[in-house]
PDB file of N, CA and C in Angstrom:
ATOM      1  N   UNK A   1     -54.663 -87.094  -5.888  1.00  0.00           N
ATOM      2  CA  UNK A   1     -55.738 -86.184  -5.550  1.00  0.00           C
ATOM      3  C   UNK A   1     -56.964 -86.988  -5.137  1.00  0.00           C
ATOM      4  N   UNK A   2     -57.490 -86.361  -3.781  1.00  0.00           N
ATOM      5  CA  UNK A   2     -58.623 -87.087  -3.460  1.00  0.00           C
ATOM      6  C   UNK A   2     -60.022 -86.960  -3.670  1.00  0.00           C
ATOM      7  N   UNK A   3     -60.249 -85.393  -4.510  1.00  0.00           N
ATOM      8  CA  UNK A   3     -60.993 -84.796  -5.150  1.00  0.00           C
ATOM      9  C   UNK A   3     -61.219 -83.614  -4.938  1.00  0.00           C
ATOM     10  N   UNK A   4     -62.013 -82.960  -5.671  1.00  0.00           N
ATOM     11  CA  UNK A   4     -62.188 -81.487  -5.417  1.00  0.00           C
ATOM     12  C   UNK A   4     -62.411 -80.749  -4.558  1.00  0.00           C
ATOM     13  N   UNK A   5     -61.700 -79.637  -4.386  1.00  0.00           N
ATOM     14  CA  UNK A   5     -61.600 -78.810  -3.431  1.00  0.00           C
ATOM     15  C   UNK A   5     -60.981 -79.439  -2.188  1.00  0.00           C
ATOM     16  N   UNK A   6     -60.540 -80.060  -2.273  1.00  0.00           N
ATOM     17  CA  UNK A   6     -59.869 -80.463  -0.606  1.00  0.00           C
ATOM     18  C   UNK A   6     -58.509 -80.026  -0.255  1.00  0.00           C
ATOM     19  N   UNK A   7     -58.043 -79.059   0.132  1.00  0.00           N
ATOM     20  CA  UNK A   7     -57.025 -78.582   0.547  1.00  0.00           C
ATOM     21  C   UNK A   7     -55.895 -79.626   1.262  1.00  0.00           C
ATOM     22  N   UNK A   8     -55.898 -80.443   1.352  1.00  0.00           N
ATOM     23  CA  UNK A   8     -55.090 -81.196   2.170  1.00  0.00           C
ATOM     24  C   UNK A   8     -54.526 -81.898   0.666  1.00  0.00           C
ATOM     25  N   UNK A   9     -54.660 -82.043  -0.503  1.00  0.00           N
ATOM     26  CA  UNK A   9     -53.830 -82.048  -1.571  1.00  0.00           C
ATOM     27  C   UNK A   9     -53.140 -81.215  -1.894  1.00  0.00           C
ATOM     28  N   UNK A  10     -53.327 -80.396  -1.365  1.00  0.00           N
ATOM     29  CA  UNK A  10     -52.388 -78.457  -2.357  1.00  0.00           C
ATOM     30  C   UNK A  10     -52.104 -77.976  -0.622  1.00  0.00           C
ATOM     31  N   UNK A  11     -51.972 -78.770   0.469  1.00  0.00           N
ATOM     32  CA  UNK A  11     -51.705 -78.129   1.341  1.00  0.00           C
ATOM     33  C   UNK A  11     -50.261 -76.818   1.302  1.00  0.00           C
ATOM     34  N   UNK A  12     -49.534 -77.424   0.638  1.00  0.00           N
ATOM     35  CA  UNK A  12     -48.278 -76.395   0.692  1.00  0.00           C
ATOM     36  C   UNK A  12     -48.660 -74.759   0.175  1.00  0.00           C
ATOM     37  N   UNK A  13     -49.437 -75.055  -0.739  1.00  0.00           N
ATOM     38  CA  UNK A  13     -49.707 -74.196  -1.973  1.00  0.00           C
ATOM     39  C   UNK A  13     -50.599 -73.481  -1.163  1.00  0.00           C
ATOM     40  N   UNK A  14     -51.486 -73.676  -0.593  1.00  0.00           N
ATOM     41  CA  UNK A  14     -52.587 -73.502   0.120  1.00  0.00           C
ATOM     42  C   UNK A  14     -52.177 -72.427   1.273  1.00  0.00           C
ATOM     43  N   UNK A  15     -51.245 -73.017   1.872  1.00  0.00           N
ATOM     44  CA  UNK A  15     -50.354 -72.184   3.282  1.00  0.00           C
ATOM     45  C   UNK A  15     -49.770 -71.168   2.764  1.00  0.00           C
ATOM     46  N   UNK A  16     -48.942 -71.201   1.989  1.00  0.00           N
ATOM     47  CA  UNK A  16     -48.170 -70.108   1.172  1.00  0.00           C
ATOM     48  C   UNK A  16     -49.256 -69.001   0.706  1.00  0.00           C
ATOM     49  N   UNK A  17     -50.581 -69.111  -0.391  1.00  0.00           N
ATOM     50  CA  UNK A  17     -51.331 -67.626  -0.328  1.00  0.00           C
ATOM     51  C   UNK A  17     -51.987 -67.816   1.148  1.00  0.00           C
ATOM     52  N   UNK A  18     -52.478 -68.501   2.093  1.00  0.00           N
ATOM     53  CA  UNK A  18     -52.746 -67.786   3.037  1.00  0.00           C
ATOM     54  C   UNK A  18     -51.732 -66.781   3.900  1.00  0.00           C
ATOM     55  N   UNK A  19     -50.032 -67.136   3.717  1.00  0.00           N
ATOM     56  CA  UNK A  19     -49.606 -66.362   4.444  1.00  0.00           C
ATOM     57  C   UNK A  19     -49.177 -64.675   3.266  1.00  0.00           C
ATOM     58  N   UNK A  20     -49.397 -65.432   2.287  1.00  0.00           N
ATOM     59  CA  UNK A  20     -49.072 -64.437   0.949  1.00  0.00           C
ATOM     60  C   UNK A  20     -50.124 -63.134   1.587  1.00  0.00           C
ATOM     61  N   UNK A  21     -51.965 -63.924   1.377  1.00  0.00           N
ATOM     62  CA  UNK A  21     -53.170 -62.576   1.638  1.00  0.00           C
ATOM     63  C   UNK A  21     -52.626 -61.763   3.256  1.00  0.00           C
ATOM     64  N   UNK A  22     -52.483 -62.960   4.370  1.00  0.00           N
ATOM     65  CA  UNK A  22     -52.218 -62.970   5.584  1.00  0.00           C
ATOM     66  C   UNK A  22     -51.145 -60.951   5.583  1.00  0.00           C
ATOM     67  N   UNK A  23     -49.968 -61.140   5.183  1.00  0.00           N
ATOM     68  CA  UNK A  23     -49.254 -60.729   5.326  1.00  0.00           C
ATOM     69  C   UNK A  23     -48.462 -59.366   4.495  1.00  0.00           C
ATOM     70  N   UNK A  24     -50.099 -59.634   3.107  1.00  0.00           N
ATOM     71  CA  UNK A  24     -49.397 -58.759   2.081  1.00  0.00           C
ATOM     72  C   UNK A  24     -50.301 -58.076   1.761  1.00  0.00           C
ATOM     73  N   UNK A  25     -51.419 -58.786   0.982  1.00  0.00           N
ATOM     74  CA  UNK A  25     -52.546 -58.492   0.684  1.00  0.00           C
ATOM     75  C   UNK A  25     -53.245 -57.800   1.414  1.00  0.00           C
ATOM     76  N   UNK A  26     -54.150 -58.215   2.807  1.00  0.00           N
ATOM     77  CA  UNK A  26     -54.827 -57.839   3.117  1.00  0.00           C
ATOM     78  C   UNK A  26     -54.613 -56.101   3.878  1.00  0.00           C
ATOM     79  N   UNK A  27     -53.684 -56.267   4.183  1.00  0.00           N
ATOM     80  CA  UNK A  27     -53.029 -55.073   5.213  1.00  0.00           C
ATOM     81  C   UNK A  27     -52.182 -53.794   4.258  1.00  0.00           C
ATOM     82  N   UNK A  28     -52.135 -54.804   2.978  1.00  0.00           N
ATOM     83  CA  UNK A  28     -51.674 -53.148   1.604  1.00  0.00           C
ATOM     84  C   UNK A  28     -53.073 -52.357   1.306  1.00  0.00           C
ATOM     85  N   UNK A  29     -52.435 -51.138   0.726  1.00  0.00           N
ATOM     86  CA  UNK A  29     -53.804 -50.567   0.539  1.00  0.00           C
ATOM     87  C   UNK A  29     -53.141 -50.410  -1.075  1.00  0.00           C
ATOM     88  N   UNK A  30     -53.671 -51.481  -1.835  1.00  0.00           N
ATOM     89  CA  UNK A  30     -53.431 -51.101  -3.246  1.00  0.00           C
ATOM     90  C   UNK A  30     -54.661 -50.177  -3.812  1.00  0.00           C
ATOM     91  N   UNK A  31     -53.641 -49.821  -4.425  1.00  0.00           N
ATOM     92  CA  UNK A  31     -54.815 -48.529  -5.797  1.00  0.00           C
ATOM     93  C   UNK A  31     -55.175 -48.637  -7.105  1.00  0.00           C
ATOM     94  N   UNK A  32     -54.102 -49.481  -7.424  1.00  0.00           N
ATOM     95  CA  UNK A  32     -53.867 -49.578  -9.041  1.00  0.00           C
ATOM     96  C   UNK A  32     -53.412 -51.071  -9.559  1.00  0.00           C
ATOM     97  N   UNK A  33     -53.747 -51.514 -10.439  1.00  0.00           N
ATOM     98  CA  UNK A  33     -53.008 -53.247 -11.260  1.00  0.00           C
ATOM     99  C   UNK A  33     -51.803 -53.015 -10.920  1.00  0.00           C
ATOM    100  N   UNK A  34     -51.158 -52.029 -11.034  1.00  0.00           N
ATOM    101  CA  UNK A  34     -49.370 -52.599 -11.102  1.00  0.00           C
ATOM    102  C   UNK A  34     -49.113 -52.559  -9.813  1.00  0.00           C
ATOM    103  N   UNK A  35     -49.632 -52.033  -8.712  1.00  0.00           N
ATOM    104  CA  UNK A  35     -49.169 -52.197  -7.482  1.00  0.00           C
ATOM    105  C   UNK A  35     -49.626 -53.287  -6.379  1.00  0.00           C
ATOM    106  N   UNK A  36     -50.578 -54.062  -7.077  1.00  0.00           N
ATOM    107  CA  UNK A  36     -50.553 -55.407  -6.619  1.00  0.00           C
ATOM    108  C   UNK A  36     -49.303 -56.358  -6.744  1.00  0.00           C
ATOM    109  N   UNK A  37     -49.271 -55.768  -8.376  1.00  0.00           N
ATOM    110  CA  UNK A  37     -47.502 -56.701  -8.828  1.00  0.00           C
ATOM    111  C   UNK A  37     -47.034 -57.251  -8.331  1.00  0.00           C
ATOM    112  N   UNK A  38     -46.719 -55.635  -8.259  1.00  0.00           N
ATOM    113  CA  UNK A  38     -45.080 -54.977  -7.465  1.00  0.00           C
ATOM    114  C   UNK A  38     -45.062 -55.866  -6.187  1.00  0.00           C
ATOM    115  N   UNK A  39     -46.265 -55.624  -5.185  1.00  0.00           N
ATOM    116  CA  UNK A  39     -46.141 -55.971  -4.253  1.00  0.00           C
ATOM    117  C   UNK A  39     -45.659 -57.230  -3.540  1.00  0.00           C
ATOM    118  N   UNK A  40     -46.592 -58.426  -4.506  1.00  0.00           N
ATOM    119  CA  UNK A  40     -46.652 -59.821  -4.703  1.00  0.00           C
ATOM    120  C   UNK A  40     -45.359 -60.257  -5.117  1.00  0.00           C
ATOM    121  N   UNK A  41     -44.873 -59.585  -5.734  1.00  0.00           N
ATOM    122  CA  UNK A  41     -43.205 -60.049  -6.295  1.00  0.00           C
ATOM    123  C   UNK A  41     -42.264 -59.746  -5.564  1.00  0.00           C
ATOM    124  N   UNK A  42     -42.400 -58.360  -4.859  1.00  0.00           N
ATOM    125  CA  UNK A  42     -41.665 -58.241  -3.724  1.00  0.00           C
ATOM    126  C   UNK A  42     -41.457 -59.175  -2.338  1.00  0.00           C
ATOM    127  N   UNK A  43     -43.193 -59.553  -2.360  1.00  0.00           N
ATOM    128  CA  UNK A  43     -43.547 -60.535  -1.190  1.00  0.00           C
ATOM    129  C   UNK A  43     -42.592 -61.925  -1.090  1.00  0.00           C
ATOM    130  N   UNK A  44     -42.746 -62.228  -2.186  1.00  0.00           N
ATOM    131  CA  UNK A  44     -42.319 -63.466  -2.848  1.00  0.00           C
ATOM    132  C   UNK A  44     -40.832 -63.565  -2.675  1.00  0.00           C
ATOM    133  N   UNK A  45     -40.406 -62.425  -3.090  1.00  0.00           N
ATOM    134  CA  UNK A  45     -38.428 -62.644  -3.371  1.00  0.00           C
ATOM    135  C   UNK A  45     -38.399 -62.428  -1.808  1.00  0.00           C
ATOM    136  N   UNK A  46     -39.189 -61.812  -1.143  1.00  0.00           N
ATOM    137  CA  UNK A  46     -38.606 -61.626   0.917  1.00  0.00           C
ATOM    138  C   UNK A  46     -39.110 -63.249   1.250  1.00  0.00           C
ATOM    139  N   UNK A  47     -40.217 -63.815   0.539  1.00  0.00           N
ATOM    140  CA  UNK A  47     -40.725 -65.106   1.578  1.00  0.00           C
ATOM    141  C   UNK A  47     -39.345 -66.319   1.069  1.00  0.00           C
ATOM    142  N   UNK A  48     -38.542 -66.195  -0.087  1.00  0.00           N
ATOM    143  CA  UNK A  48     -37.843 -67.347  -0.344  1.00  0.00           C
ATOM    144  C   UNK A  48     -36.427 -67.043  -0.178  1.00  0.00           C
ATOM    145  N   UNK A  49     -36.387 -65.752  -0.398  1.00  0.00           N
ATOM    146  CA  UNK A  49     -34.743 -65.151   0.177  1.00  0.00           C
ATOM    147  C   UNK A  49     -34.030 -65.004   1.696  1.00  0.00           C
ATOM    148  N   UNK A  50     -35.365 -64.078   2.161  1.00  0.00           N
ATOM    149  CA  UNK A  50     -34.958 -63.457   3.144  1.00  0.00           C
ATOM    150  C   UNK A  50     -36.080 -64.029   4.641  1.00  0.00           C
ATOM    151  N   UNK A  51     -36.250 -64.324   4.282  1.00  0.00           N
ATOM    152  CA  UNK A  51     -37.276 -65.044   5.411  1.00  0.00           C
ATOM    153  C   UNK A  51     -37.001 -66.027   6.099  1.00  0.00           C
ATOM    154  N   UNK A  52     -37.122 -66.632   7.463  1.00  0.00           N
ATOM    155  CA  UNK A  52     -36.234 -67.712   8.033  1.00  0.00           C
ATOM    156  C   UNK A  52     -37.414 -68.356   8.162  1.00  0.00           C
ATOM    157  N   UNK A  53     -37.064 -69.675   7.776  1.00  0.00           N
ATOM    158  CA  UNK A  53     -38.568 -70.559   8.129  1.00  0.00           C
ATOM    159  C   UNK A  53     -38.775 -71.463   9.075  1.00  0.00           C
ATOM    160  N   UNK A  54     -39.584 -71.469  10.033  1.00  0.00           N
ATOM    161  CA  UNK A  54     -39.264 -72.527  11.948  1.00  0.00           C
ATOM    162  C   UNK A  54     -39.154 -73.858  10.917  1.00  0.00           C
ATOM    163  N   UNK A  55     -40.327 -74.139   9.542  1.00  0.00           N
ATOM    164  CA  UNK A  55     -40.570 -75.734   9.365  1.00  0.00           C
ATOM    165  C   UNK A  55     -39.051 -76.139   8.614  1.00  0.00           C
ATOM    166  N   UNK A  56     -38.048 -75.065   8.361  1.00  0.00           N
ATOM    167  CA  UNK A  56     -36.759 -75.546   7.446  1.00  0.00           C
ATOM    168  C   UNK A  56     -35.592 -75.610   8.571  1.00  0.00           C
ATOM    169  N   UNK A  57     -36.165 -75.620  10.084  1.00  0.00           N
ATOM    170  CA  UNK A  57     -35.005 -75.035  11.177  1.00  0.00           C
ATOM    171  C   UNK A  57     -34.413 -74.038  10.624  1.00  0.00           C
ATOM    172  N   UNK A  58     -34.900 -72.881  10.603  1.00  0.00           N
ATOM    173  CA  UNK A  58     -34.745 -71.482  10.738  1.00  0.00           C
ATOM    174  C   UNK A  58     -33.898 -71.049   9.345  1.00  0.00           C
ATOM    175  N   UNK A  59     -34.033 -71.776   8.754  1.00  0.00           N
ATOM    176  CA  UNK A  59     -32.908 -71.734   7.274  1.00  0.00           C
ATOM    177  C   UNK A  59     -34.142 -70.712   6.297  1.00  0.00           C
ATOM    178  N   UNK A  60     -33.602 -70.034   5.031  1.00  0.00           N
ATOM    179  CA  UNK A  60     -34.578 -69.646   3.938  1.00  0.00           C
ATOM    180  C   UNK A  60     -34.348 -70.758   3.052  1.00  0.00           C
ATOM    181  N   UNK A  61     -35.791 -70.429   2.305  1.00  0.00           N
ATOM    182  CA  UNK A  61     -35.834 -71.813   1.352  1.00  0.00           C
ATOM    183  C   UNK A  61     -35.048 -71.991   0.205  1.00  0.00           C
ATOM    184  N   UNK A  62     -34.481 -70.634  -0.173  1.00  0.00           N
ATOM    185  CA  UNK A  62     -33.429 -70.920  -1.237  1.00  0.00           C
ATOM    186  C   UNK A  62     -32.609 -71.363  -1.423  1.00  0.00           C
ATOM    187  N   UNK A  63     -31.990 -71.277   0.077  1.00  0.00           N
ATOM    188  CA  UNK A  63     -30.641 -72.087   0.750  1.00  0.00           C
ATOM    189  C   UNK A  63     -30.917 -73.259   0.744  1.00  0.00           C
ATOM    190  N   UNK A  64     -31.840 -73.521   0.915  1.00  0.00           N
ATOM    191  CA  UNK A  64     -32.366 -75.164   1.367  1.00  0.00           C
ATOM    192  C   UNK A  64     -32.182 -76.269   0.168  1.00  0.00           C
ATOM    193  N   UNK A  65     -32.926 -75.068  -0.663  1.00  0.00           N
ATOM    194  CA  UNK A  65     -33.178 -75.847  -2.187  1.00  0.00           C
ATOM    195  C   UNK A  65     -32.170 -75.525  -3.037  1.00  0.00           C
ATOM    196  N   UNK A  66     -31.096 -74.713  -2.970  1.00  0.00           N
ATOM    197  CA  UNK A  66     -29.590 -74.561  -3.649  1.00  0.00           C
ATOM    198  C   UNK A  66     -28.375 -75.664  -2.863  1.00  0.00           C
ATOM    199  N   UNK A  67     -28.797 -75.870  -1.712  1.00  0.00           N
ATOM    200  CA  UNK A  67     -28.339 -77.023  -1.117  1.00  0.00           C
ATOM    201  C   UNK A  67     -28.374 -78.556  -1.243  1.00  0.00           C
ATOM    202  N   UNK A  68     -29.739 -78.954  -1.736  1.00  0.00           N
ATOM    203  CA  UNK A  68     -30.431 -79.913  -2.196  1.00  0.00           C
ATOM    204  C   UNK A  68     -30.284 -79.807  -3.280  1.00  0.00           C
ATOM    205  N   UNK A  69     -30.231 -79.456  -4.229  1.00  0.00           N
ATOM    206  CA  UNK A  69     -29.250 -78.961  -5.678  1.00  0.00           C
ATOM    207  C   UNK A  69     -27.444 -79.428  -5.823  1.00  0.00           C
ATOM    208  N   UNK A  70     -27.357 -79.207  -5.049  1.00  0.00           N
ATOM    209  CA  UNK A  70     -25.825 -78.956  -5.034  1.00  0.00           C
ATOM    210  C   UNK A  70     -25.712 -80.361  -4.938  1.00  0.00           C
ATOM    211  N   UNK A  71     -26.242 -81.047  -3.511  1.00  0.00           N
ATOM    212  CA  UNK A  71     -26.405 -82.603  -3.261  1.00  0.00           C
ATOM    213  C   UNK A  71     -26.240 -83.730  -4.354  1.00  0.00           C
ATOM    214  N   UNK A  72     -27.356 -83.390  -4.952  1.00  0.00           N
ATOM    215  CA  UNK A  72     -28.242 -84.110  -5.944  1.00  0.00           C
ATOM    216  C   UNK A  72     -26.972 -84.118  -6.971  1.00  0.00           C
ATOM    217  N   UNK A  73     -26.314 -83.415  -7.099  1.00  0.00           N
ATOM    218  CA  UNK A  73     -25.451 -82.725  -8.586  1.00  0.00           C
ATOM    219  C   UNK A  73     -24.455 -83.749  -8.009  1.00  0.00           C
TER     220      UNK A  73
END
């Protein structure tokens, strides 16, 4: 870490809630605590399941990382 606040340490982390607010957040019209949840968890199981990613050549990341798992084993 190169010190505080600098995004280019947490870049990954960083990209992920921007596409999290980008894509979920900003454009829901929540009403209530539990339907932020809901939403965010839903977001989450589509961004690592079901989602194809250009930076993994078009693969989801679960595959990627159950693959790299499997490797490693």
């Amino acid at each position: 870490m190169n010190g505080k606040g600098r995004t280019i340490d947490n870049i990954i982390i960083e990209r992920f809630f921007r596409t999290l607010k980008q894509s979920n957040i900003y454009i829901s019209d929540y009403q209530t605590i539990k339907e932020p949840k809901k939403g965010i968890k839903e977001y989450i199981y589509k961004y690592n399941f079901k989602r194809f990613h250009s930076s993994l050549n078009y693969q989801k990341p679960m595959n990627v990382y159950l693959d790299f798992i499997d490797k490693a084993a």
